[in-house]
N, C-alpha and C. Protein backbone atom coordinates (compact mmCIF):
# COMPACT_ATOMS: atom_id res chain seq x y z
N UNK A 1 -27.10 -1.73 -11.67
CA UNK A 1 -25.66 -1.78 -11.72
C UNK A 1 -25.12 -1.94 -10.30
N UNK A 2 -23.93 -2.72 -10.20
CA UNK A 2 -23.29 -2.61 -8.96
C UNK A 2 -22.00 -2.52 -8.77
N UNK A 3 -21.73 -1.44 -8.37
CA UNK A 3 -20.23 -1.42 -8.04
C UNK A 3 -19.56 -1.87 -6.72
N UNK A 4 -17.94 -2.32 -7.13
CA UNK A 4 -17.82 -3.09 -6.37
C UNK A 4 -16.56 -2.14 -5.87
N UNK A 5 -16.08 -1.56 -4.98
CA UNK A 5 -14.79 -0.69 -4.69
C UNK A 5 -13.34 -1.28 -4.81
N UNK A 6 -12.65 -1.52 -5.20
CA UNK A 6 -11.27 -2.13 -4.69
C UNK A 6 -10.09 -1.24 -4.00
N UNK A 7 -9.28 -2.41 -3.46
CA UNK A 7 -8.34 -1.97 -2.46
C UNK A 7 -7.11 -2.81 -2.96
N UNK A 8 -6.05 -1.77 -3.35
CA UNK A 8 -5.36 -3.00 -3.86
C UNK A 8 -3.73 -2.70 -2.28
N UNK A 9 -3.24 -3.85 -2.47
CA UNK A 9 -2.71 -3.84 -1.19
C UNK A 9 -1.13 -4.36 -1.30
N UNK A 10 -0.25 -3.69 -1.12
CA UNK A 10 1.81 -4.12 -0.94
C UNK A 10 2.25 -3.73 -0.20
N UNK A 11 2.66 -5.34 0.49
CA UNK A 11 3.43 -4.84 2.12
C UNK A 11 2.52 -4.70 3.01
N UNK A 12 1.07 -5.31 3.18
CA UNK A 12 0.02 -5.06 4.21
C UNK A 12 -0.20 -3.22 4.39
N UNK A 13 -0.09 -2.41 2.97
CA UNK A 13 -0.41 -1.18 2.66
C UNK A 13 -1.29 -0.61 2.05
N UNK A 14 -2.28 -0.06 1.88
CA UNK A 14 -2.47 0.31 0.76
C UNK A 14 -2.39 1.35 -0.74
N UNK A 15 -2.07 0.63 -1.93
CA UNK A 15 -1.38 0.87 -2.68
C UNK A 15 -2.44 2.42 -3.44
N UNK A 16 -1.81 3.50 -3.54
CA UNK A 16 -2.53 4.41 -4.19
C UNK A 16 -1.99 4.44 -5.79
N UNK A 17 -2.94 3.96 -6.92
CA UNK A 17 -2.72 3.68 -8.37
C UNK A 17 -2.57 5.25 -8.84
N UNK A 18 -1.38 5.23 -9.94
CA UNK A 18 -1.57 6.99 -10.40
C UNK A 18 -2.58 7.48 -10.55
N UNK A 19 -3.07 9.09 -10.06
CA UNK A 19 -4.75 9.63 -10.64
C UNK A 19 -5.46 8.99 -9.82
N UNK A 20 -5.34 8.23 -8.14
CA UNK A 20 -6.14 7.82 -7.61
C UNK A 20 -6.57 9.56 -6.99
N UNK A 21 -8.06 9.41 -6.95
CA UNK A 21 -8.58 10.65 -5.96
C UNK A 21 -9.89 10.28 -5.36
N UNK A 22 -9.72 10.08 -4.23
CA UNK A 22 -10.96 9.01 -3.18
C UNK A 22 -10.47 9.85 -2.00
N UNK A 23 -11.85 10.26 -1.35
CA UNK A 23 -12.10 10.88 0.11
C UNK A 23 -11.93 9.92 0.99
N UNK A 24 -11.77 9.00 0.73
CA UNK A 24 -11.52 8.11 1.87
C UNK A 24 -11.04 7.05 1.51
N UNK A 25 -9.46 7.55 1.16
CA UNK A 25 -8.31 6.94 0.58
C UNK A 25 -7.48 6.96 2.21
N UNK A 26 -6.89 5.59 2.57
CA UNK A 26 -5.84 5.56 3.95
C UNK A 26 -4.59 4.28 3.19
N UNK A 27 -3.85 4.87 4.20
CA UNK A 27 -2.79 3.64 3.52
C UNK A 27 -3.13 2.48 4.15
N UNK A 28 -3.94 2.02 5.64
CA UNK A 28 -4.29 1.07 6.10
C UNK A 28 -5.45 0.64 5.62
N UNK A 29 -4.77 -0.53 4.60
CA UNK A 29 -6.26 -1.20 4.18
C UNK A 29 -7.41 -1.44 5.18
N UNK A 30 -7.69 -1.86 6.10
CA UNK A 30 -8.64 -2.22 7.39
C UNK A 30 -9.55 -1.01 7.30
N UNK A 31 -8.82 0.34 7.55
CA UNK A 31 -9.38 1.52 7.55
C UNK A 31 -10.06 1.91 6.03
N UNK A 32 -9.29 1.57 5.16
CA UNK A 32 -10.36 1.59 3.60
C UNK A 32 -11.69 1.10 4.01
N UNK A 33 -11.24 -0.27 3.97
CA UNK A 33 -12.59 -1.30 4.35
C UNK A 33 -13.40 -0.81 5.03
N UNK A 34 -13.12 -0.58 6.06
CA UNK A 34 -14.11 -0.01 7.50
C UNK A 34 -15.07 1.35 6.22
N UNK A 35 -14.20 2.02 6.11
CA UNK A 35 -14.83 3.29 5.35
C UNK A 35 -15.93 2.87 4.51
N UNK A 36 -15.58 1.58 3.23
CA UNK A 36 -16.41 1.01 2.63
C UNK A 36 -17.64 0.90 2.98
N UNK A 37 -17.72 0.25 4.49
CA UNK A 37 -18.84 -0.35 4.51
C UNK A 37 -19.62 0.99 5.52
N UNK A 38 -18.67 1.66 5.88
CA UNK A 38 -19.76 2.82 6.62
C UNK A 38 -20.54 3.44 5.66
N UNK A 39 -20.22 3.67 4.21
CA UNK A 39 -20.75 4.27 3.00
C UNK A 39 -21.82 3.28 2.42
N UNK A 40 -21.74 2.02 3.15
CA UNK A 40 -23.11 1.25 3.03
C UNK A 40 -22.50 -0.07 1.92
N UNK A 41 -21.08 -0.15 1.74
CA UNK A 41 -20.47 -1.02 0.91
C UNK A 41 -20.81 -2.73 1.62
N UNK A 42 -20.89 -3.43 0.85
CA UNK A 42 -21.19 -5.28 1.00
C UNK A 42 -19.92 -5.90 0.49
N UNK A 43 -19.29 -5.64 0.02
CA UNK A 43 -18.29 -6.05 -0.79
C UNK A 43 -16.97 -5.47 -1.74
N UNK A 44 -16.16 -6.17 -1.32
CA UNK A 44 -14.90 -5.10 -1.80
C UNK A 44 -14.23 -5.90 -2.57
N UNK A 45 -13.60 -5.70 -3.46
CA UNK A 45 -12.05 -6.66 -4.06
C UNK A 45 -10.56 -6.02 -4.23
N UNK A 46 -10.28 -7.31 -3.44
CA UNK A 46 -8.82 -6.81 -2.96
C UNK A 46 -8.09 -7.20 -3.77
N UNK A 47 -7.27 -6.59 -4.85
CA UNK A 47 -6.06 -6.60 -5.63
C UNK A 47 -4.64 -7.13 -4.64
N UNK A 48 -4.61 -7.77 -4.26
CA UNK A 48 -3.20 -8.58 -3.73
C UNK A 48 -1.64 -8.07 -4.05
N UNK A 49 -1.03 -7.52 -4.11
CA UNK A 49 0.06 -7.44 -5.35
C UNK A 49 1.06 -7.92 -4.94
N UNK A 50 0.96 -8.49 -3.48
CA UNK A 50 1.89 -9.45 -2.98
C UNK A 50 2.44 -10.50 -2.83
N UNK A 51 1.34 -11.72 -3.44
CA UNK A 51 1.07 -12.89 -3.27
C UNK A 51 2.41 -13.68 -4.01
N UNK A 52 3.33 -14.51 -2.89
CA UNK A 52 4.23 -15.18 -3.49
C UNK A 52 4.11 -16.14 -4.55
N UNK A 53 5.14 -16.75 -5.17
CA UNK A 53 4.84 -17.45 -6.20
C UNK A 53 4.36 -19.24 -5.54
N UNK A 54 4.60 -19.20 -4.52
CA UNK A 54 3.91 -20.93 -3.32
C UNK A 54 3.71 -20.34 -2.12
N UNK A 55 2.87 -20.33 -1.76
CA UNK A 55 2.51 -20.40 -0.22
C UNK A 55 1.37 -19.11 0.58
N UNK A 56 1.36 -18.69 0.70
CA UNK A 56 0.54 -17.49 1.62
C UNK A 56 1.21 -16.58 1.88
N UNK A 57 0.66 -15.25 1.15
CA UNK A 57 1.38 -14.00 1.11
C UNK A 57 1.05 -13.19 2.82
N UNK A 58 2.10 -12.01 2.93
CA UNK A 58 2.07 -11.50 3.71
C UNK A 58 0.87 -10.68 4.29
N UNK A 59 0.01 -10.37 3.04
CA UNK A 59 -1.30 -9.40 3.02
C UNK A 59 -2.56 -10.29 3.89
N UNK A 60 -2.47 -11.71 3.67
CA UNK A 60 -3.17 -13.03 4.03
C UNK A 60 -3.93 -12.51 5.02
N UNK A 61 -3.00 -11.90 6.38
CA UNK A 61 -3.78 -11.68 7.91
C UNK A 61 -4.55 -10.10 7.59
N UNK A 62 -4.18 -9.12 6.98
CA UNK A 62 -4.73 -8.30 6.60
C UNK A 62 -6.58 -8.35 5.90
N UNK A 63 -6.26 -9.38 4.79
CA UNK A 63 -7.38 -9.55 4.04
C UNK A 63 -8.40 -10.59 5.20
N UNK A 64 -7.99 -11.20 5.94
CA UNK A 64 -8.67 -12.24 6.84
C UNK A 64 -9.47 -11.53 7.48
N UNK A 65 -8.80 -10.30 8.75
CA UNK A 65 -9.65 -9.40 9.03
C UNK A 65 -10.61 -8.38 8.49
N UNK A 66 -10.50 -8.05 7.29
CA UNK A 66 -11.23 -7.58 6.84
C UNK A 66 -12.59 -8.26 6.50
N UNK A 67 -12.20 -9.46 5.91
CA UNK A 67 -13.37 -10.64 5.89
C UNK A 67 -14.34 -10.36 7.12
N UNK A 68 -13.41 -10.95 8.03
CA UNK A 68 -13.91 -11.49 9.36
C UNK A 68 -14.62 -10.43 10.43
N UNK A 69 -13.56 -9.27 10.75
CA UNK A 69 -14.18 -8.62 11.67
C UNK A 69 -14.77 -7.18 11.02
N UNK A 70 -15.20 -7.11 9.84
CA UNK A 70 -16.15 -6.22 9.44
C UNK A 70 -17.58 -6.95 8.67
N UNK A 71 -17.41 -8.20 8.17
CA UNK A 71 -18.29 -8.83 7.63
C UNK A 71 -18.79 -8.18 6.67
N UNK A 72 -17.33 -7.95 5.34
CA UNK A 72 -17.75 -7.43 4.63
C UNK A 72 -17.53 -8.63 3.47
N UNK A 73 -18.19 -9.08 2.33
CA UNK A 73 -17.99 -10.34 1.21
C UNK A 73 -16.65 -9.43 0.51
N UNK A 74 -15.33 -10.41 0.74
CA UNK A 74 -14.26 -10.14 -0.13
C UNK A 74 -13.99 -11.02 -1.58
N UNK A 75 -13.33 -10.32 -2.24
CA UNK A 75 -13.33 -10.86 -3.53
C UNK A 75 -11.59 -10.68 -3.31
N UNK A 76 -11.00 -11.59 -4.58
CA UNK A 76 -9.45 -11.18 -4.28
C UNK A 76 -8.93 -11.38 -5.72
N UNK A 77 -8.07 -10.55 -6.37
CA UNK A 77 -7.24 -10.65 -7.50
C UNK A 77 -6.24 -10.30 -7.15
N UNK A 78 -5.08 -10.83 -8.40
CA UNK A 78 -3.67 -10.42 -7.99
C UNK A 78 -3.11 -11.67 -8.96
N UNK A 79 -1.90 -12.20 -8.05
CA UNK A 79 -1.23 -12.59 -8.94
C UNK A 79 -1.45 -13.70 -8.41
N UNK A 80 -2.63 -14.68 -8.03
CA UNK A 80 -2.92 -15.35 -7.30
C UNK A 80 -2.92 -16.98 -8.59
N UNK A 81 -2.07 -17.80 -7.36
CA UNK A 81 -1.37 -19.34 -8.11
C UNK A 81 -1.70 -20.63 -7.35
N UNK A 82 -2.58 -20.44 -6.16
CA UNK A 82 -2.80 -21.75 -6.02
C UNK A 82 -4.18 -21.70 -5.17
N UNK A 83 -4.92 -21.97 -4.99
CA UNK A 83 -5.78 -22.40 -3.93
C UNK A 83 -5.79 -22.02 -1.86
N UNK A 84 -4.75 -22.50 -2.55
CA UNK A 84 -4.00 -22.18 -1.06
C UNK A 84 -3.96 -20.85 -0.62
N UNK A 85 -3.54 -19.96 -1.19
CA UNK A 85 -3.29 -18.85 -0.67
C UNK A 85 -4.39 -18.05 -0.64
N UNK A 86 -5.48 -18.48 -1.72
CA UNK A 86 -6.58 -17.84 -1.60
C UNK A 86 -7.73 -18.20 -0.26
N UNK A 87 -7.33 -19.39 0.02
CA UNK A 87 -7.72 -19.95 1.61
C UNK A 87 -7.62 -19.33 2.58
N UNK A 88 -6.26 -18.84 3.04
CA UNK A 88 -5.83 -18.71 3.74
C UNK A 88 -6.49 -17.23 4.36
């Protein structure tokens, strides 16, 4: 089995779902992430809940770094509508 953690994210925040209870719950997604992978995590999926209806949401530079400067494999859901934004 493999679990995969998610981070779901509004306003470059992160969003705590009712009945969330995680030791290493932060409102700065980066700092989730980071946590993730100190616990030995490869991969996370990021729930978006920002993503405009055209173009590249605000969360975009958030989720980039996380990609990038932890080198952790991101996954992304949300309300996601074009290609584009999932690029970005």
């Amino acid at each position: 089995m493999i679990l995969i953690p998610q981070i779901f994210i509004r306003g470059k925040r992160t969003v705590a779902l009712e009945r969330t209870v995680s030791p290493i719950y932060d409102e700065d997604p980066f700092v989730m992430a980071s946590r993730i992978k100190d616990v030995g995590g490869e991969t996370v999926y990021i729930v978006d809940l920002s993503i405009p209806p055209v173009g590249v949401g605000e969360n975009a530079p958030v989720i980039q770094k996380i990609r990038e400067d932890l080198g952790l494999s991101v996954l992304i859901g949300g309300a996601v509508r074009s290609t584009r934004s999932v690029e970005a």
